[in-house]
Protein backbone atom coordinates (compact mmCIF):
# COMPACT_ATOMS: atom_id res chain seq x y z
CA UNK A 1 -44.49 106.14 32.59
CA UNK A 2 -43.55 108.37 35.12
CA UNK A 3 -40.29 110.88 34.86
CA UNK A 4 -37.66 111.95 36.46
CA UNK A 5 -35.26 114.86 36.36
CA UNK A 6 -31.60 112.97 36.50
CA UNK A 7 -29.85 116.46 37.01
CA UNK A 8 -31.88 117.96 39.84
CA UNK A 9 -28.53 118.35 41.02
CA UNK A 10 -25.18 118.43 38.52
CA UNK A 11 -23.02 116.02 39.94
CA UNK A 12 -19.20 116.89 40.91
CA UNK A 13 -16.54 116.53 38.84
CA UNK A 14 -18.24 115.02 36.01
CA UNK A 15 -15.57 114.16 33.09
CA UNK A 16 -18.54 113.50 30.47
CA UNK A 17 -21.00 115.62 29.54
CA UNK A 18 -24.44 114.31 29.81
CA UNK A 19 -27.44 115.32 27.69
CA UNK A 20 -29.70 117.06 30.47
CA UNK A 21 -33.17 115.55 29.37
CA UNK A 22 -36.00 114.08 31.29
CA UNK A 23 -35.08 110.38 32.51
CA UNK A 24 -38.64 107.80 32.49
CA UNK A 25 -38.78 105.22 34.60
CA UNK A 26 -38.33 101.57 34.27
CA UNK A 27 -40.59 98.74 34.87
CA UNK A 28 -38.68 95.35 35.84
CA UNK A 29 -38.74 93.10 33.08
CA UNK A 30 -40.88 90.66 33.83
CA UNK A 31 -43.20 93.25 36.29
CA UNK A 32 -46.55 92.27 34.12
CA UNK A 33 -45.67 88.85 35.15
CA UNK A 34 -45.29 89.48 38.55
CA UNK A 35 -41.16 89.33 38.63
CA UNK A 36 -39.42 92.06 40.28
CA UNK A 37 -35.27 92.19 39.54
CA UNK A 38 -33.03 91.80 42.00
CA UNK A 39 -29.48 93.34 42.00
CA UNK A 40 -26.39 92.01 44.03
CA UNK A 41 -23.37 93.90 44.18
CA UNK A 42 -20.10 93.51 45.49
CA UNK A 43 -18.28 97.34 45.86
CA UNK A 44 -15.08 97.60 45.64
CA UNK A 45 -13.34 97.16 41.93
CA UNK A 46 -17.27 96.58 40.62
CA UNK A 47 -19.49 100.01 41.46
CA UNK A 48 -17.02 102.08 42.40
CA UNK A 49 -12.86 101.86 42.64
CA UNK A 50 -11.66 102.92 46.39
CA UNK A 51 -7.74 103.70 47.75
CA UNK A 52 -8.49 101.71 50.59
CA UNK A 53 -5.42 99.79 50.90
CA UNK A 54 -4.27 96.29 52.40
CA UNK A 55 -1.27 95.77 54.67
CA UNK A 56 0.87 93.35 54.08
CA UNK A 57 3.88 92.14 56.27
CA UNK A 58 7.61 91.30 55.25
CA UNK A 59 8.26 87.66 56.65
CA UNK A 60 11.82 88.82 58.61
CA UNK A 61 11.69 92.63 58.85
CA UNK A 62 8.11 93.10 59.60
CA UNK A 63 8.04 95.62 57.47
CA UNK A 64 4.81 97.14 55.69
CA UNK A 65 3.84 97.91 52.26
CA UNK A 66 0.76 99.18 51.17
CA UNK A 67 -1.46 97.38 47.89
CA UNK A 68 -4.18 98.65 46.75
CA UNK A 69 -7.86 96.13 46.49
CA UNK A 70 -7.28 95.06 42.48
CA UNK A 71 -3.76 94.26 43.02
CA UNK A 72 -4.74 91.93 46.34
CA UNK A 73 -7.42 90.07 43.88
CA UNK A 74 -5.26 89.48 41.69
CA UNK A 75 -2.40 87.87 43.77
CA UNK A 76 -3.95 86.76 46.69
CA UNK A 77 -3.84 83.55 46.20
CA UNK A 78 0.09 83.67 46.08
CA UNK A 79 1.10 85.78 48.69
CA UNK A 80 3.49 84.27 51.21
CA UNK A 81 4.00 81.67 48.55
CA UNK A 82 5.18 82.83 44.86
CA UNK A 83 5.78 85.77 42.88
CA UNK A 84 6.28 89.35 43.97
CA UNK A 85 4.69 88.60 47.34
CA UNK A 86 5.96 85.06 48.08
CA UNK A 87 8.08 87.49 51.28
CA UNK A 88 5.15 88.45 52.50
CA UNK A 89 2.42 87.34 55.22
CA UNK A 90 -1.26 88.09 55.94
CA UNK A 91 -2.26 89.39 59.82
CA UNK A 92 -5.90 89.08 60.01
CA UNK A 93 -6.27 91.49 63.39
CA UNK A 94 -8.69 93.61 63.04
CA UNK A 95 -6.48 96.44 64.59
CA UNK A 96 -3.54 96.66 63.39
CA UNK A 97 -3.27 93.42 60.66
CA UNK A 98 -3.68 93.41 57.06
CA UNK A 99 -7.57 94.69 56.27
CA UNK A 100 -7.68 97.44 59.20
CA UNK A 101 -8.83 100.24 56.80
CA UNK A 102 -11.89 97.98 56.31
CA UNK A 103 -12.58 97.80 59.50
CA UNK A 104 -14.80 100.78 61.44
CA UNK A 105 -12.35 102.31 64.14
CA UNK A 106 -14.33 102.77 68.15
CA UNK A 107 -13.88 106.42 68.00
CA UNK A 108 -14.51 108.10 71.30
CA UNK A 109 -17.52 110.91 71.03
CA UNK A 110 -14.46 113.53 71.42
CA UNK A 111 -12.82 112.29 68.32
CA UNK A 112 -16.25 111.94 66.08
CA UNK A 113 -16.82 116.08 67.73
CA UNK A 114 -13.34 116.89 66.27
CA UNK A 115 -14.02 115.19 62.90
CA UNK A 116 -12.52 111.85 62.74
CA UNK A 117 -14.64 109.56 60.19
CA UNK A 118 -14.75 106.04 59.13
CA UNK A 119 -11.97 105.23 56.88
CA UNK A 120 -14.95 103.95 54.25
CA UNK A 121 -16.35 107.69 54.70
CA UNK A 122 -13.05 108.81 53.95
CA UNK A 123 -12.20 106.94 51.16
CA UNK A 124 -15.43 107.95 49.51
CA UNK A 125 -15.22 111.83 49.79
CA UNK A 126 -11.63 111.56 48.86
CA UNK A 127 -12.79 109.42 45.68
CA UNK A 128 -15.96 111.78 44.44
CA UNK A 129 -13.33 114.34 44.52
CA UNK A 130 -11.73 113.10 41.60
CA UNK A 131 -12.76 113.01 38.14
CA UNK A 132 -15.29 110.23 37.68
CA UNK A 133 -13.82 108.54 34.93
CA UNK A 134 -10.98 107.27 37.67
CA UNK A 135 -14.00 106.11 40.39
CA UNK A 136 -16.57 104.44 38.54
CA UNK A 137 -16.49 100.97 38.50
CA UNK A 138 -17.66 98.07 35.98
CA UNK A 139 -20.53 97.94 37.68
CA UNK A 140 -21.25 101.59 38.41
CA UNK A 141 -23.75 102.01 35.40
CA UNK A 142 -25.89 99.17 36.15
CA UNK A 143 -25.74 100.30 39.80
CA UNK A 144 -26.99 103.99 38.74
CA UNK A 145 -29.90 101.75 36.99
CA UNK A 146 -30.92 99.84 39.91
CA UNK A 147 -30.96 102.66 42.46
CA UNK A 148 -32.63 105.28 40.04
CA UNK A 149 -35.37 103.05 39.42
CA UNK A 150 -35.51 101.59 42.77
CA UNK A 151 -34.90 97.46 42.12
CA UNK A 152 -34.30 95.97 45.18
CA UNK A 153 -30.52 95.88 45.79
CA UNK A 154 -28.45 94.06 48.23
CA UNK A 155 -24.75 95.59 48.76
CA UNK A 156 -22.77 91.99 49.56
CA UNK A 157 -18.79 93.12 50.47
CA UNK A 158 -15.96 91.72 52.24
CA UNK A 159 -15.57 94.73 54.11
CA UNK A 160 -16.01 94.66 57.63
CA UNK A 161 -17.79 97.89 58.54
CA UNK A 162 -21.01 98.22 60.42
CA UNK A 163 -24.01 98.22 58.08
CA UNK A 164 -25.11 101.99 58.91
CA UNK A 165 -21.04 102.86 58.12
CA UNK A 166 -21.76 101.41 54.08
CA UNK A 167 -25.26 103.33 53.62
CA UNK A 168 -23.52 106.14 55.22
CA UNK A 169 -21.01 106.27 52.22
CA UNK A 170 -22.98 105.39 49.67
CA UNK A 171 -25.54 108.63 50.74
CA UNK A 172 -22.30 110.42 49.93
CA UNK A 173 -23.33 109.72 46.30
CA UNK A 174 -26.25 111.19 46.55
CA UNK A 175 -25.25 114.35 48.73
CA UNK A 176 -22.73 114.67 45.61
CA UNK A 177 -25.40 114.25 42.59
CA UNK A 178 -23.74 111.16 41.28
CA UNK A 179 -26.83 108.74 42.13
CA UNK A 180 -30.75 110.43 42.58
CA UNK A 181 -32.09 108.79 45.38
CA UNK A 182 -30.85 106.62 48.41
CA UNK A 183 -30.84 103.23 47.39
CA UNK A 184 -34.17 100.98 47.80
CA UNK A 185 -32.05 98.10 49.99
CA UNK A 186 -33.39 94.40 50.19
CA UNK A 187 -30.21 93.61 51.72
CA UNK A 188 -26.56 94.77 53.01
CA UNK A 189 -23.79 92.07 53.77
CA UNK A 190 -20.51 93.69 54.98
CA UNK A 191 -19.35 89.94 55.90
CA UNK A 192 -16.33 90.53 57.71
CA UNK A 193 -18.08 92.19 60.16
CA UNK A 194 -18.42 90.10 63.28
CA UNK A 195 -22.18 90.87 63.78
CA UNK A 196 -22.77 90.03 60.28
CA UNK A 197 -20.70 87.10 59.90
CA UNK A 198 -22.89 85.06 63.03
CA UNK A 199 -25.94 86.62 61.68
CA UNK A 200 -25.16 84.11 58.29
CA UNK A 201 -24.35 81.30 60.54
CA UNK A 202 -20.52 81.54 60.77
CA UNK A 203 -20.39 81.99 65.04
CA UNK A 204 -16.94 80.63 65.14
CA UNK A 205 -15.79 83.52 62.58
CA UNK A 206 -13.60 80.85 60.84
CA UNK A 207 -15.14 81.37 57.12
CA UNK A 208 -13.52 82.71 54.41
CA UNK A 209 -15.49 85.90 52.40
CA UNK A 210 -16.50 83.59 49.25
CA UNK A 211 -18.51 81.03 52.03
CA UNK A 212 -19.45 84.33 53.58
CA UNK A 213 -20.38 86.24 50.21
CA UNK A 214 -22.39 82.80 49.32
CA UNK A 215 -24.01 82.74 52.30
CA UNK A 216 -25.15 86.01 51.66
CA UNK A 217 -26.21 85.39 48.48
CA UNK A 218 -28.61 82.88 49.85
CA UNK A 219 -29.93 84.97 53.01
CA UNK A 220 -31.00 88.07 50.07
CA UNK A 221 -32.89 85.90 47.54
CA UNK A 222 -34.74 84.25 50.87
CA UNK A 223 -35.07 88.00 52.05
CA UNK A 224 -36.65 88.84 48.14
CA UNK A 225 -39.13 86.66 48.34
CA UNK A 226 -40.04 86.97 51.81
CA UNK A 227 -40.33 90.91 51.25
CA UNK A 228 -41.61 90.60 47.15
CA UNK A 229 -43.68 87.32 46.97
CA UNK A 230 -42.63 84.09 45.26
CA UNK A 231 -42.87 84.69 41.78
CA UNK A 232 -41.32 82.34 39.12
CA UNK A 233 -40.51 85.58 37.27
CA UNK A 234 -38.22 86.83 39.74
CA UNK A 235 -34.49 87.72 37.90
CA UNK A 236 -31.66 88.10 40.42
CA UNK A 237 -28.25 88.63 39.15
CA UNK A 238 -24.67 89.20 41.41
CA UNK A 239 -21.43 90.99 40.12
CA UNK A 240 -18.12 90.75 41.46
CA UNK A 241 -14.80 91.34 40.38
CA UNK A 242 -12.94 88.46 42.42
CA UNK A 243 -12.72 85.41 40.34
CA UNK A 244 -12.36 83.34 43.73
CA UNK A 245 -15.92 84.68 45.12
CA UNK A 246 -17.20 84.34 41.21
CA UNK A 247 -16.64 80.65 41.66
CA UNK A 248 -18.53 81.04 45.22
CA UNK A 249 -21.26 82.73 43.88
CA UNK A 250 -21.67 80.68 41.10
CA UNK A 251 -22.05 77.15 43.14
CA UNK A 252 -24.87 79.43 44.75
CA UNK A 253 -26.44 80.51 42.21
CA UNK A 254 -26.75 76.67 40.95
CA UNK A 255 -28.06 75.72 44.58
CA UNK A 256 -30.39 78.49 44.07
CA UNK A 257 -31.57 77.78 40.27
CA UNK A 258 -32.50 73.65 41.93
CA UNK A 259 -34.48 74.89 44.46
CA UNK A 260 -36.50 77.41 42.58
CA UNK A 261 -35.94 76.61 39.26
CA UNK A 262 -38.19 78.99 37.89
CA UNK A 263 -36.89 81.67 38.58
CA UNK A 264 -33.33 83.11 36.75
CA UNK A 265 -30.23 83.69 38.23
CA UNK A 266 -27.03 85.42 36.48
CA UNK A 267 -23.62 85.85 37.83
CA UNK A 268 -21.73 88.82 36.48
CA UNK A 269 -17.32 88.90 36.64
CA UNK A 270 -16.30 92.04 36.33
CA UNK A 271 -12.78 93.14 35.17
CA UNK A 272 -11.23 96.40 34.76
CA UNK A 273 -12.36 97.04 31.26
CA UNK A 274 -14.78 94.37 30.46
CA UNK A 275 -17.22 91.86 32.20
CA UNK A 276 -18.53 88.64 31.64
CA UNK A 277 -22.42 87.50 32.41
CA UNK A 278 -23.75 84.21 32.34
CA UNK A 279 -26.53 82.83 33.23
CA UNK A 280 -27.22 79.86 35.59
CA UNK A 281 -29.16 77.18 34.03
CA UNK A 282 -30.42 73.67 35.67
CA UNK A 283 -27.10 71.45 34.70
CA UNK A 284 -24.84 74.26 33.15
CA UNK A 285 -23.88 77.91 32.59
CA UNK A 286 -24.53 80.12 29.53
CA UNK A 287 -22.63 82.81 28.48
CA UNK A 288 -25.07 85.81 27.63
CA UNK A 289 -22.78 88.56 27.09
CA UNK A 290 -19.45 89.25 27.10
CA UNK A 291 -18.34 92.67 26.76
CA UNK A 292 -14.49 94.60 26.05
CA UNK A 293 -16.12 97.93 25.25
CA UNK A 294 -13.80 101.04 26.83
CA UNK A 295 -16.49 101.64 29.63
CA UNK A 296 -18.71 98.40 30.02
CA UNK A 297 -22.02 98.62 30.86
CA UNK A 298 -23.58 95.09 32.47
CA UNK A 299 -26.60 93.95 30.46
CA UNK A 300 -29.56 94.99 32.72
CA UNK A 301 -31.55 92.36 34.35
């Protein structure tokens, strides 16, 4: 089994210390079969925690106020309606509305010589400055695992920031030590991004992320076994934080489990200190793990 030398390079502002030893590599778990794993992630609040923040609007003063990606997941659903929102609106222009910091800004070649960057660049550097512990996601372990032994991963975000913008930011993790390699990419789904949302179909730009994030879903595992083979071994498994786009991803999964039934399919909901996987069967769900540790690492695929 080949080796590899996880510290090549000590990572930044590492808050644990980590036994420097010779890491082997990995074989998917059903390779002697002929499977390959596939890994789906949504990014923010499941690899890695950003301060990217949304806008919202005060219904009569037009004021702003500032919330950060968790809080928005969790009371989405009610603002402009009930609770601590229910004064607030939603502007969905891409300039100036509610999600512009997820958008990439048409910076003039002047501006990129004089150092302006993508807010998604920004938000990274600013976040591998701080202690790990306070960036690392859920997801972030399982993430490590996937790129480090190169599984096939498709990045699937609401963001809206050109594809080359996301690898751009995640090669900041490797420029820093945190991950050993660029990831080896099936897949990357930004779906707010115009060019990306009529690439999955929607050419009227009138879906929501969980149609767009399902979508997605369904372009990747095509992609897999366009790129990998049809194997009835093949494992692919999708983690995301947002329980409305877990309930997305979940119909897909079950679309995807009837048309190649073979083949296994897990969603993953991540929370802030636990997650929950289950596994999509024919005519049901099972729960395979379900975790509360401190720091929760996703059962591997």
């Amino acid at each position: 089994m080949p080796i590899i030398n996880t510290n090549s390079k000590k990572a930044k502002n590492r808050s644990q210390l980590e036994l420097e030893l010779m890491r082997p590599l990995e074989s998917d778990r059903n390779f002697d079969l002929g499977g390959r794993s596939f890994y789906f992630f949504d990014f923010d609040d499941n690899v890695i925690f950003l301060s990217t923040p949304i806008v919202l609007f005060h219904k009569k003063r037009q004021e702003e106020i500032l919330v950060s990606s968790g809080e928005f997941a969790r009371e989405n659903k009610n603002i402009g309606q009930s609770g601590i929102f229910a004064d607030y609106y939603m502007n969905f222009n891409d300039e100036n509305g509610s999600f512009r910091s997820f958008r990439d800004k048409d910076y003039s070649v002047l501006e990129r010589f004089l150092g302006k960057k993508q807010s998604f660049i920004h938000d990274i550097e600013k976040a591998l400055n701080e202690q790990d512990h306070l960036w690392k996601a859920p997801s972030w372990n399982c993430f490590y695992h996937a790129t480090f032994n190169q599984r096939p991963i498709s990045v699937i975000t609401a963001r809206g920031h050109n594809v080359q913008t996301v690898k751009d930011g995640i090669s900041l993790m490797v420029r820093d030590g945190h991950i050993p390699r660029e990831p080896n990419y099936l897949s990357l789904y930004p779906v707010s991004n115009n060019d990306t949302r009529k690439e999955l179909g929607d050419k009227d730009l009138k879906m929501f992320v969980p149609e767009l994030k399902r979508f997605a879903i369904r372009e990747s595992v095509e992609r897999a076994i366009k790129d990998y083979g049809y194997s009835p071994h093949h494992r692919f498994g999708m983690s995301d934080d947002d329980e409305k786009n877990v309930e997305l991803i979940t119909e897909e999964m079950k679309f995807l489990k009837r048309k190649y039934p073979e083949m296994s399919f897990f969603v993953i909901q991540t929370f802030k200190n636990s997650f929950v996987k289950r596994e999509i069967l024919r005519h049901r769900t099972r729960k395979v793990n379900n975790s509360k540790l401190e720091k929760p690492q996703m059962t591997l695929l």
